[in-house]
Protein backbone atom coordinates (compact mmCIF):
# COMPACT_ATOMS: atom_id res chain seq x y z
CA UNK A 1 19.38 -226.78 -51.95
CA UNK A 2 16.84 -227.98 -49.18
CA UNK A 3 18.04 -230.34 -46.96
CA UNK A 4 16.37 -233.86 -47.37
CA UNK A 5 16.12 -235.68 -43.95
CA UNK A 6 16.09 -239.49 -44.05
CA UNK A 7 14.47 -240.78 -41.17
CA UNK A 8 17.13 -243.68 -39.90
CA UNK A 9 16.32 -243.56 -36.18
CA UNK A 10 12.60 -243.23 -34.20
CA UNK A 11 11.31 -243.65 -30.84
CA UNK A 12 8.35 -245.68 -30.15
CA UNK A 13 6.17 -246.50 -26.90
CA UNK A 14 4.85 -249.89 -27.00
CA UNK A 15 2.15 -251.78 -24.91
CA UNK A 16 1.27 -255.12 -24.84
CA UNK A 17 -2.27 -256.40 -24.48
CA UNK A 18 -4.25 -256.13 -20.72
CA UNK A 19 -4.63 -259.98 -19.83
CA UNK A 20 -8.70 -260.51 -19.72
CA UNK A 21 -9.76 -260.64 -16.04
CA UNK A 22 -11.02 -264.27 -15.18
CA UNK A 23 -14.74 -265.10 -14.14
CA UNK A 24 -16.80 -265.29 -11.42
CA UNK A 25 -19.64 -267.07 -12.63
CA UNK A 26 -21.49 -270.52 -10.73
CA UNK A 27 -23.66 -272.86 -12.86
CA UNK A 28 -26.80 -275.18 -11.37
CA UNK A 29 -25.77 -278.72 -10.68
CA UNK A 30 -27.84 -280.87 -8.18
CA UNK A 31 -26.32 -281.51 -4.83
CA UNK A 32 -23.00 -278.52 -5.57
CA UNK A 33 -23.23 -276.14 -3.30
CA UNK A 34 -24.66 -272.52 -4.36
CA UNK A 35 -24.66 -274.22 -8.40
CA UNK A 36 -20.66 -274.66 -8.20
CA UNK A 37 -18.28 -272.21 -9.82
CA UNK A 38 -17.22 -272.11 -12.83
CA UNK A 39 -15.76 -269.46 -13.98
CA UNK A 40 -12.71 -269.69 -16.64
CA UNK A 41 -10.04 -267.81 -17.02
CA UNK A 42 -8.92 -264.57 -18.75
CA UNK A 43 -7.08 -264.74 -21.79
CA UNK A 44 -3.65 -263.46 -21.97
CA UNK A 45 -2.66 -260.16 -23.54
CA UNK A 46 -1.45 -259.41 -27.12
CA UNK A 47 2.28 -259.07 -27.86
CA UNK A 48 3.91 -256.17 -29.84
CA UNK A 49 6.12 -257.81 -32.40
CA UNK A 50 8.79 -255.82 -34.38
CA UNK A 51 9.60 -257.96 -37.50
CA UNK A 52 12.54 -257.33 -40.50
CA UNK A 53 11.12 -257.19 -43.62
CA UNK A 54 12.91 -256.06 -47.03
CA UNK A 55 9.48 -254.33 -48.00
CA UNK A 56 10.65 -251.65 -45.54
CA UNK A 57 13.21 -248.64 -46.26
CA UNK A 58 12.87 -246.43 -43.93
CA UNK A 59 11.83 -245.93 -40.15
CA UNK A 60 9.27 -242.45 -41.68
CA UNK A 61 6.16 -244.41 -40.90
CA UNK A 62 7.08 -243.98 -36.82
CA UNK A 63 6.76 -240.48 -37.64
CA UNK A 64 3.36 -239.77 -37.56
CA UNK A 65 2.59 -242.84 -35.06
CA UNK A 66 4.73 -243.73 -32.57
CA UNK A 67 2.58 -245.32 -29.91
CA UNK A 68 1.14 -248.72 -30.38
CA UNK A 69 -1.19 -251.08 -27.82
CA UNK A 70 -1.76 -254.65 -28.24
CA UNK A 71 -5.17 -255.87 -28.01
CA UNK A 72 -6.11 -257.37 -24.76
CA UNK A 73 -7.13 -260.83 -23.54
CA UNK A 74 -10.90 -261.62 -23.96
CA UNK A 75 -12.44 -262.40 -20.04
CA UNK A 76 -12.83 -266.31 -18.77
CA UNK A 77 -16.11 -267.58 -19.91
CA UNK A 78 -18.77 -269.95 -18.33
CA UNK A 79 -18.37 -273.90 -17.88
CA UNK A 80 -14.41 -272.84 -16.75
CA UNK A 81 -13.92 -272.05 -20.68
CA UNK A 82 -10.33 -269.98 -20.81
CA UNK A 83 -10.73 -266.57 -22.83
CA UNK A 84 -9.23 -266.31 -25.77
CA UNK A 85 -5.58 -264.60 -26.54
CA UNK A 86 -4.98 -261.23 -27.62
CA UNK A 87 -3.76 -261.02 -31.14
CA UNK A 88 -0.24 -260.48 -31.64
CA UNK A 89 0.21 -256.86 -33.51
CA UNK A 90 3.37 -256.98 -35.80
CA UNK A 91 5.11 -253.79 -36.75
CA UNK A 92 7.46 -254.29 -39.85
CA UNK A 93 10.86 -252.68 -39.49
CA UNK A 94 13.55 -252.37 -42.54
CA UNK A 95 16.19 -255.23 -42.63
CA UNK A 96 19.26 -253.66 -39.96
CA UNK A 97 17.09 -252.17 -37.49
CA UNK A 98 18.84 -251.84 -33.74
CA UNK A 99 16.28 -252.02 -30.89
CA UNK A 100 17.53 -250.00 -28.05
CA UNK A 101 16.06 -249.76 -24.39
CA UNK A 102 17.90 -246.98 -22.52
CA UNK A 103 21.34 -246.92 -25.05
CA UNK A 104 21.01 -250.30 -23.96
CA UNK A 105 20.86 -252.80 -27.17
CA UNK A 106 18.50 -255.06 -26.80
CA UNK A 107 17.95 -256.47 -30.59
CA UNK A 108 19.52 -256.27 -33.79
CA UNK A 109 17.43 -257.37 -36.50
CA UNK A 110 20.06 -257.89 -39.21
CA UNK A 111 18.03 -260.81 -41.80
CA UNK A 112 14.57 -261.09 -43.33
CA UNK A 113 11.75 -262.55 -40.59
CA UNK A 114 14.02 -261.93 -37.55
CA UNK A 115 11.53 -261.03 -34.45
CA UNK A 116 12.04 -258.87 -31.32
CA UNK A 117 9.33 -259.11 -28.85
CA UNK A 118 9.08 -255.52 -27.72
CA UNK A 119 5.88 -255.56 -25.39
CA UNK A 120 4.48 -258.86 -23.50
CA UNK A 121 1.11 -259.14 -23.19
CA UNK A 122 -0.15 -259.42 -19.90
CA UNK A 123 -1.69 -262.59 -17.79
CA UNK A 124 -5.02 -263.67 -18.08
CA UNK A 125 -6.59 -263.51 -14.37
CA UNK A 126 -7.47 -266.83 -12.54
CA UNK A 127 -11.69 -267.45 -13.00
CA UNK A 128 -13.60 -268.36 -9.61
CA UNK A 129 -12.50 -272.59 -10.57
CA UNK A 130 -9.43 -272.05 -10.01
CA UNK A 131 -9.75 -271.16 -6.27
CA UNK A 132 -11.82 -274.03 -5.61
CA UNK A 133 -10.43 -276.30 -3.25
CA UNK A 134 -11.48 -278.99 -0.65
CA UNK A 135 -11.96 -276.50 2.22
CA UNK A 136 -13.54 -273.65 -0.76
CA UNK A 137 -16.20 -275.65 -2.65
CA UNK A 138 -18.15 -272.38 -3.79
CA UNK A 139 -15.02 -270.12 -3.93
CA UNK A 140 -16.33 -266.11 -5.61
CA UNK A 141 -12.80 -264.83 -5.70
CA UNK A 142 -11.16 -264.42 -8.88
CA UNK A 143 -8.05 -262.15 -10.52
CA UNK A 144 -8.56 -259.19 -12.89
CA UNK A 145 -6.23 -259.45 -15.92
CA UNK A 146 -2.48 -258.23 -15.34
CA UNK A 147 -2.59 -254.71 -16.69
CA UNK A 148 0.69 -253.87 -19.01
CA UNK A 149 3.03 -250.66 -18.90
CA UNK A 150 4.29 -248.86 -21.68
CA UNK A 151 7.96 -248.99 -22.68
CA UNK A 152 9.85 -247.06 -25.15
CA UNK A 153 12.30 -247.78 -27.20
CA UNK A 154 14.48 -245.81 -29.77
CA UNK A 155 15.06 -247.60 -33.58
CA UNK A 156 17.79 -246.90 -35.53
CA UNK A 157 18.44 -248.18 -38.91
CA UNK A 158 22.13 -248.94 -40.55
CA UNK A 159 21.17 -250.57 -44.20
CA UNK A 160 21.80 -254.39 -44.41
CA UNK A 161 23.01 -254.94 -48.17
CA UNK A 162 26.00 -257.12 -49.68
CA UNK A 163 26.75 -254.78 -52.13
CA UNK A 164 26.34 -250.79 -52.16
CA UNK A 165 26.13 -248.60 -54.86
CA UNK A 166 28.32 -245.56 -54.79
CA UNK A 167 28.17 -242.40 -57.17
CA UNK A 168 27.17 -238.91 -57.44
CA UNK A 169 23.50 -238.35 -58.46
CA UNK A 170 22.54 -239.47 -62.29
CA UNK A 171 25.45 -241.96 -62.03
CA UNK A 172 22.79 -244.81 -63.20
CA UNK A 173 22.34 -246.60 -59.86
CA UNK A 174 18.59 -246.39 -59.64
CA UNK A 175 18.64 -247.79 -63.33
CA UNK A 176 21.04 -250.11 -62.45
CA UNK A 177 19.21 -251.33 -59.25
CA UNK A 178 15.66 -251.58 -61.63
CA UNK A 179 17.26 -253.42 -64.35
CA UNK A 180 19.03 -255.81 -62.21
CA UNK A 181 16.62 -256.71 -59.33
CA UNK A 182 13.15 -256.90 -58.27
CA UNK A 183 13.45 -253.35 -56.68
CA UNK A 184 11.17 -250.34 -58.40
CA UNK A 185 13.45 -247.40 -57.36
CA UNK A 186 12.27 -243.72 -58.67
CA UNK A 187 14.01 -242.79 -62.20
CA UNK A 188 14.24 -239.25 -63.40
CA UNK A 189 16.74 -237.04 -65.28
CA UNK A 190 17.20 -234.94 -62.10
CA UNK A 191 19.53 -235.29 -59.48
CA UNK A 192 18.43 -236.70 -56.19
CA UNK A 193 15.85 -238.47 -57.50
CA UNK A 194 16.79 -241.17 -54.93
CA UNK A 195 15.63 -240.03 -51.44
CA UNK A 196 16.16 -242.66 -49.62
CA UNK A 197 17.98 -245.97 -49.50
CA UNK A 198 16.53 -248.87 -51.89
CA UNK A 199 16.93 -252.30 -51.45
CA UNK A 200 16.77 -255.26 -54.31
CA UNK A 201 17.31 -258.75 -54.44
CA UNK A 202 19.35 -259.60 -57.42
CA UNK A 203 19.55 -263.41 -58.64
CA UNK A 204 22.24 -264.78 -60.98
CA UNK A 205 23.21 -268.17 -62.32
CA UNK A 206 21.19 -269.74 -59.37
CA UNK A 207 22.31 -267.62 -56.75
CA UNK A 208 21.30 -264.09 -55.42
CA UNK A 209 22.63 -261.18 -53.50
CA UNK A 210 21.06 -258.04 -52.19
CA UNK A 211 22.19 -254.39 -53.21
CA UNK A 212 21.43 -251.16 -52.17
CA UNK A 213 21.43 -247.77 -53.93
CA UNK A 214 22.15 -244.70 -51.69
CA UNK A 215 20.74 -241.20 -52.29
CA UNK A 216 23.61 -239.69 -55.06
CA UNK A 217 26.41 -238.01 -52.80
CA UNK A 218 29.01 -234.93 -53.73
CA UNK A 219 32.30 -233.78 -52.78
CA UNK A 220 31.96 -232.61 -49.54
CA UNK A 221 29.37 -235.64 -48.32
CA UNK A 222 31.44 -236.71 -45.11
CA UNK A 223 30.83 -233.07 -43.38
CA UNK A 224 27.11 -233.52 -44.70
CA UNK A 225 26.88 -231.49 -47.59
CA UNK A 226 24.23 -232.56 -50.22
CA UNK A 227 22.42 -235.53 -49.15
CA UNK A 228 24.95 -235.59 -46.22
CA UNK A 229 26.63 -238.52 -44.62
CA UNK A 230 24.03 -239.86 -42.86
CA UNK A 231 23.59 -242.05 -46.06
CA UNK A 232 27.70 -242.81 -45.81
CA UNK A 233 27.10 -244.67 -42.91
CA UNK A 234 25.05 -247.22 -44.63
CA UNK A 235 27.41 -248.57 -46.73
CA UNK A 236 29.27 -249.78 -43.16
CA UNK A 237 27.45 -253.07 -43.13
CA UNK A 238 28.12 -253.90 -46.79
CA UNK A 239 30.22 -256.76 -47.81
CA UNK A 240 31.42 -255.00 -51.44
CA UNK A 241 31.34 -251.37 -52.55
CA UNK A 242 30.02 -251.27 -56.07
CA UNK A 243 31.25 -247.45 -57.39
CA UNK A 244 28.92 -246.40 -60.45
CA UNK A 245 30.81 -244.16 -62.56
CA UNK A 246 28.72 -242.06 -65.42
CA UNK A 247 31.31 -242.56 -68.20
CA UNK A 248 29.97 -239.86 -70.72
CA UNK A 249 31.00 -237.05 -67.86
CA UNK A 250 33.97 -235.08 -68.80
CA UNK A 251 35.74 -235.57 -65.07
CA UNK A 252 35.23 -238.96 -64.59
CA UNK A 253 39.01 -239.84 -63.20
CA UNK A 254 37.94 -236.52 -60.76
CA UNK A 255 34.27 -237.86 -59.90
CA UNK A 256 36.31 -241.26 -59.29
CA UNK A 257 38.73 -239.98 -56.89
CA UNK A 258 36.26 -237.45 -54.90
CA UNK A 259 33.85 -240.19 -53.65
CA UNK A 260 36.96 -242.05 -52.63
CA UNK A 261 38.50 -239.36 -50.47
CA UNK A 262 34.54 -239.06 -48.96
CA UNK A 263 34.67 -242.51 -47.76
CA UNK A 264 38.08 -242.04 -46.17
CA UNK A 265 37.58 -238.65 -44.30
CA UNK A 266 33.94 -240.41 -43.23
CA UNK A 267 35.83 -243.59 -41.88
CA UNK A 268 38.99 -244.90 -43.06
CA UNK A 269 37.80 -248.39 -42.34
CA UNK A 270 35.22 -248.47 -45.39
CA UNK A 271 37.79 -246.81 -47.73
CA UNK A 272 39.38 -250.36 -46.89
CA UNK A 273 35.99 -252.16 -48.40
CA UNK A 274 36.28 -254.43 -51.39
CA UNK A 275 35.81 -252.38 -53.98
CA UNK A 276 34.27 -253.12 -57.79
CA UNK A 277 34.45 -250.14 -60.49
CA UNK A 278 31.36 -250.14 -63.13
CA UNK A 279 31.40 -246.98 -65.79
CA UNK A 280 28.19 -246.64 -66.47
CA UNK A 281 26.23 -245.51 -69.68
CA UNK A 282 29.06 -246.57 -72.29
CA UNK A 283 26.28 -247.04 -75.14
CA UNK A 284 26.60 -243.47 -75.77
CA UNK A 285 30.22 -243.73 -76.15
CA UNK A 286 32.59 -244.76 -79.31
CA UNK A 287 35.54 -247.16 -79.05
CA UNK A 288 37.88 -243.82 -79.17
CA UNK A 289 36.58 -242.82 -76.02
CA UNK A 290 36.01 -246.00 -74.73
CA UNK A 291 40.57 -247.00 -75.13
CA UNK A 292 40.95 -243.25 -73.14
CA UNK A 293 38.63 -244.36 -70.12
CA UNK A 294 40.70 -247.49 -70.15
CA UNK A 295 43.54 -245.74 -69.97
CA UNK A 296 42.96 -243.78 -67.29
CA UNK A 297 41.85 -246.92 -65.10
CA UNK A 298 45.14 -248.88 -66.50
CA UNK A 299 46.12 -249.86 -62.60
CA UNK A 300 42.56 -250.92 -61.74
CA UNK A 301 40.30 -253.55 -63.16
CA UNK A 302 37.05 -251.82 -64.65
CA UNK A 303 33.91 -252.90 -65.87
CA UNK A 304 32.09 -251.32 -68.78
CA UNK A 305 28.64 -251.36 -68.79
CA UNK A 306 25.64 -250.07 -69.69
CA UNK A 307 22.49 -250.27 -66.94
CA UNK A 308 20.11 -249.62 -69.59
CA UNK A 309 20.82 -251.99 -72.61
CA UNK A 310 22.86 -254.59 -70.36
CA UNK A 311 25.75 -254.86 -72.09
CA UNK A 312 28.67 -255.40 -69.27
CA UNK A 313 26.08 -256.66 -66.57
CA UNK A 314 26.43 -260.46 -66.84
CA UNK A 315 30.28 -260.14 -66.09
CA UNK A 316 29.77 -257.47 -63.64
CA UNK A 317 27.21 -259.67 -61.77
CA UNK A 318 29.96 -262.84 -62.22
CA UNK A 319 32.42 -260.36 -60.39
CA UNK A 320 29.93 -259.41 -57.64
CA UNK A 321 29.12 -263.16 -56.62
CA UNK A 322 32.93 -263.98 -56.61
CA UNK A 323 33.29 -261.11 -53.85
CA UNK A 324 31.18 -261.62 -51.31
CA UNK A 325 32.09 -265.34 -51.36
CA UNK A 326 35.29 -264.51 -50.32
């Protein structure tokens, strides 16, 4: 199979906006020496915003475009009228972008709206009024606008979610994630129909959490077989691990246990996350098989549901809520 590449980290060259150079310009006024200056000054220079936003998944769009220039200040005007600003450009990044400068960290944009400013536009130059003094009366100096440098920085994106859903591919997450939340995740009968990660907002009895569905992983994930375990990582910065079991598979104790032992040989640390179980897809089972699933979970507390009719959710989503409270 063809290795998919999620695009979790990016480099980007930013610019703020040239500060708008300041006038020289002298107006006619009776008695002022050569008509007075009065020259305003430049406006100052754009700024180049990054800003979290849920809308975002991924860090692909730096792909194609990874160079962006704010738009300069406009140049001092007459009557000592100041230029106007340079727009502010914002560039929306996903929720749990890192901003690094040099393997430095300079930002970590871990909630919805959070800003990082990563180029400052520069000053607006001085207009011929400003150099006016007692001695000066008819001053013609004036500053051109600061000019800006480029800096780069490198993104990288770790998935901000409280709850992530775990399971091989066709487990029912992307159904699960539609059904649930305000999230529009693909949905086929393939596997891998999940790319990349997808984030939803789920609300419940007045409250609301956010969950995201990783790209389905295999046995052999955490030495990055299949989708590989660049997606693994993701579920670091989760709060609860929600494991979506298809319960109509013929293995399910074995599915079970193999995505366990992948979070463990990944990092032992998230094999130590709260953990919820959820079989998946029990409308096309019968109560027979049903008592056997049960009694292979016997130790464990398991929730049956079914992603597509709903049966199981409202419990399931009672259990969530009491989690990552705790």
């Amino acid at each position: 199979m063809k290795q998919i590449t999620f695009i979790d980290e990016a480099r980007i060259k930013v610019k703020g906006g040239n500060g708008g150079d300041g006038a020289k310009i002298f107006h006619t006024e009776k008695f002022v020496r050569q008509g007075g200056p009065s020259g305003g000054n430049g406006g100052d220079g754009g700024n180049i915003i990054l800003k979290a936003s849920y809308n975002e998944n991924t860090l692909l769009d730096f792909r194609g475009r990874s160079q962006y220039i704010g738009h300069p200040g406009i140049r001092g005007g007459r009557q000592n009228l100041t230029g106007a600003r340079g727009k502010n450009k914002v560039i929306l990044v996903p929720v749990g972008t890192k901003v690094f400068d040099n393997k430095i960290q300079v930002a970590d944009l871990g909630a919805e709206g959070m800003i990082f400013v990563a180029g400052t536009g520069g000053k607006g130059g001085r207009g011929n009024q400003s150099f006016k003094s007692s001695t000066n009366t008819a001053p013609s100096m004036y500053e051109q606008g600061e000019v800006t440098e480029f800096e780069e920085y490198q993104l990288e994106l770790t998935v901000l979610a409280d709850v992530g859903l775990l399971g091989f591919p066709n487990a029912g997450k992307s159904t699960f994630l539609s059904v649930v939340s305000n999230a529009k995740p693909k949905i086929a009968s393939y596997e891998f129909t999940t790319l990349v990660p997808q984030l939803g907002v789920v609300k419940h009895k007045g409250q609301k959490y956010v969950v995201t569905d990783l790209p389905g992983l295999i046995e052999g994930a955490a030495e990055n077989k299949g989708m590989g375990h660049q997606f693994l990582k993701h579920l670091s910065r989760t709060k609860v691990v929600l494991h979506l079991v298809d319960a109509t598979q013929s293995d399910v104790m074995f599915r079970y246990n193999t995505l366990r032992k992948e979070l463990a040989n990944f990092d032992t640390n998230m094999a130590k996350l709260p953990e919820i179980i959820a079989l998946n897809k029990v409308d096309e089972l019968d109560e027979e098989q049903i008592t056997e699933l049960k009694a292979m979970f016997n130790d464990k507390k398991v929730f049956f549901i079914s992603a597509l009719t709903g049966a199981g959710v409202e419990l399931l989503h009672d259990e969530v809520i009491e989690q990552i409270q705790v």
